[in-house]
C-alpha atoms as a PDB file:
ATOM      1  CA  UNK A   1     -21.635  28.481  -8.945  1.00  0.00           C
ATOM      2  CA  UNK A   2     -23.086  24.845 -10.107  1.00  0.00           C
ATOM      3  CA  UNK A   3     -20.429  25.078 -12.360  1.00  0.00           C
ATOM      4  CA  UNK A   4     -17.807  25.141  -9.775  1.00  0.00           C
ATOM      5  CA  UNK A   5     -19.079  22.384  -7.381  1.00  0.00           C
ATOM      6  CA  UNK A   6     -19.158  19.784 -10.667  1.00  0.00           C
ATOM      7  CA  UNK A   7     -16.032  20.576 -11.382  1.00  0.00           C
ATOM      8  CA  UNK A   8     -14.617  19.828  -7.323  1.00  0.00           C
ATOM      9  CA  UNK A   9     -16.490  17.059  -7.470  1.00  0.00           C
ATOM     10  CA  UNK A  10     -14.730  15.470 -10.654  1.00  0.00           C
ATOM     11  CA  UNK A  11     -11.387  16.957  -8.828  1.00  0.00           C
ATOM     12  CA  UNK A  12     -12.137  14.935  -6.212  1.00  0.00           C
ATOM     13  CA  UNK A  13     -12.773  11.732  -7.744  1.00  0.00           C
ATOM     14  CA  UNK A  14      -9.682  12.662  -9.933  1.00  0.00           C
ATOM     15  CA  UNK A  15      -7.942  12.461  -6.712  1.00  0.00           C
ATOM     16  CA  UNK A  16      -9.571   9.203  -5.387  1.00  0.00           C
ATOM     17  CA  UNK A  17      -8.612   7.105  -8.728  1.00  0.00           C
ATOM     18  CA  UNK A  18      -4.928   8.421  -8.070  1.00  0.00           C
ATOM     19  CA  UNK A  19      -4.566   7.368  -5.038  1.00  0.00           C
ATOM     20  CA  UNK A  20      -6.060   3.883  -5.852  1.00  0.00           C
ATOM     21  CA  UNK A  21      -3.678   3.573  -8.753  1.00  0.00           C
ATOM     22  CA  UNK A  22      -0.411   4.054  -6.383  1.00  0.00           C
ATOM     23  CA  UNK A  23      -1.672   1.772  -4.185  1.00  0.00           C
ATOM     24  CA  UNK A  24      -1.966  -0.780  -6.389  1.00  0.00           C
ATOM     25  CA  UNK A  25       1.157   0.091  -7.789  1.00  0.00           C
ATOM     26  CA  UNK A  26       2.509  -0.257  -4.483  1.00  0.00           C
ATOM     27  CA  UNK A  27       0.815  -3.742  -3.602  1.00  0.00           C
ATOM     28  CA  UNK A  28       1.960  -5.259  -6.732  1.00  0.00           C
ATOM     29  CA  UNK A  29       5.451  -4.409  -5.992  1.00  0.00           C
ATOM     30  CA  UNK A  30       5.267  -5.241  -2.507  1.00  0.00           C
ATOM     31  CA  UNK A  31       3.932  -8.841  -3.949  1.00  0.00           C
ATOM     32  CA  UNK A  32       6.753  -9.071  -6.576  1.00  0.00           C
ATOM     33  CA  UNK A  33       9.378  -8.477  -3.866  1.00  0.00           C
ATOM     34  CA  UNK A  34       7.893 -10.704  -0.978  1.00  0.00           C
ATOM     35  CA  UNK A  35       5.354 -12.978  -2.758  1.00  0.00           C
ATOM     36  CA  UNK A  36       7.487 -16.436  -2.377  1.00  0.00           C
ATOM     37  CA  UNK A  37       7.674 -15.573   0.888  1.00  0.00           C
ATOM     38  CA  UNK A  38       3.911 -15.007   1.063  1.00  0.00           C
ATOM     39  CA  UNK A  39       2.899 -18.057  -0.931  1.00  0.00           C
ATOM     40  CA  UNK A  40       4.876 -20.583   1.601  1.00  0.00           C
ATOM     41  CA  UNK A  41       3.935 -18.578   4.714  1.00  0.00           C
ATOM     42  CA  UNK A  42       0.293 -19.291   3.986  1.00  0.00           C
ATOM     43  CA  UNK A  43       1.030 -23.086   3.043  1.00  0.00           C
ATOM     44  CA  UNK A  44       2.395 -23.777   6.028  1.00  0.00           C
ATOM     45  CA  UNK A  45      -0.510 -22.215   7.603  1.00  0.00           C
ATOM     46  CA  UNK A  46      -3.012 -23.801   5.706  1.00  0.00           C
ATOM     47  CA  UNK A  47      -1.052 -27.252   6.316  1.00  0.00           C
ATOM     48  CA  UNK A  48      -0.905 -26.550   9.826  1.00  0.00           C
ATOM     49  CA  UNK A  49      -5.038 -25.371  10.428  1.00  0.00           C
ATOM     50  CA  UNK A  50      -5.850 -28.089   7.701  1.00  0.00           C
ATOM     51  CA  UNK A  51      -3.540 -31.330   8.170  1.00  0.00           C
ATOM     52  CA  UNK A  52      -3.481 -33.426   4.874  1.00  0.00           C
ATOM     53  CA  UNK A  53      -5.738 -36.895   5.412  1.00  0.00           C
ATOM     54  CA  UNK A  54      -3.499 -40.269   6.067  1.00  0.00           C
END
């Protein structure tokens, strides 16, 4: 019976790493697709909360 409960447990953290792995997989993508966009949507934030000095 212990046997059986070790063995769901590393199932279960099996499971856990896969689904951290295809999200990541999923974020980078998203990033490769959109991340110009990203990187000047956040300097024009920035710019706009945090004017540059005369």
């Amino acid at each position: 019976m212990a046997f059986r409960e070790q063995r769901d447990i590393g199932q279960s953290f099996l499971e856990y790493a896969i689904m951290l792995v295809l999200i990541a997989v999923i974020v980078v993508a998203i990033l490769l697709i959109v991340g110009d966009d990203v990187r000047i949507f956040v300097r024009d934030l920035l710019q706009t909360w945090f004017p540059p000095s005369p």
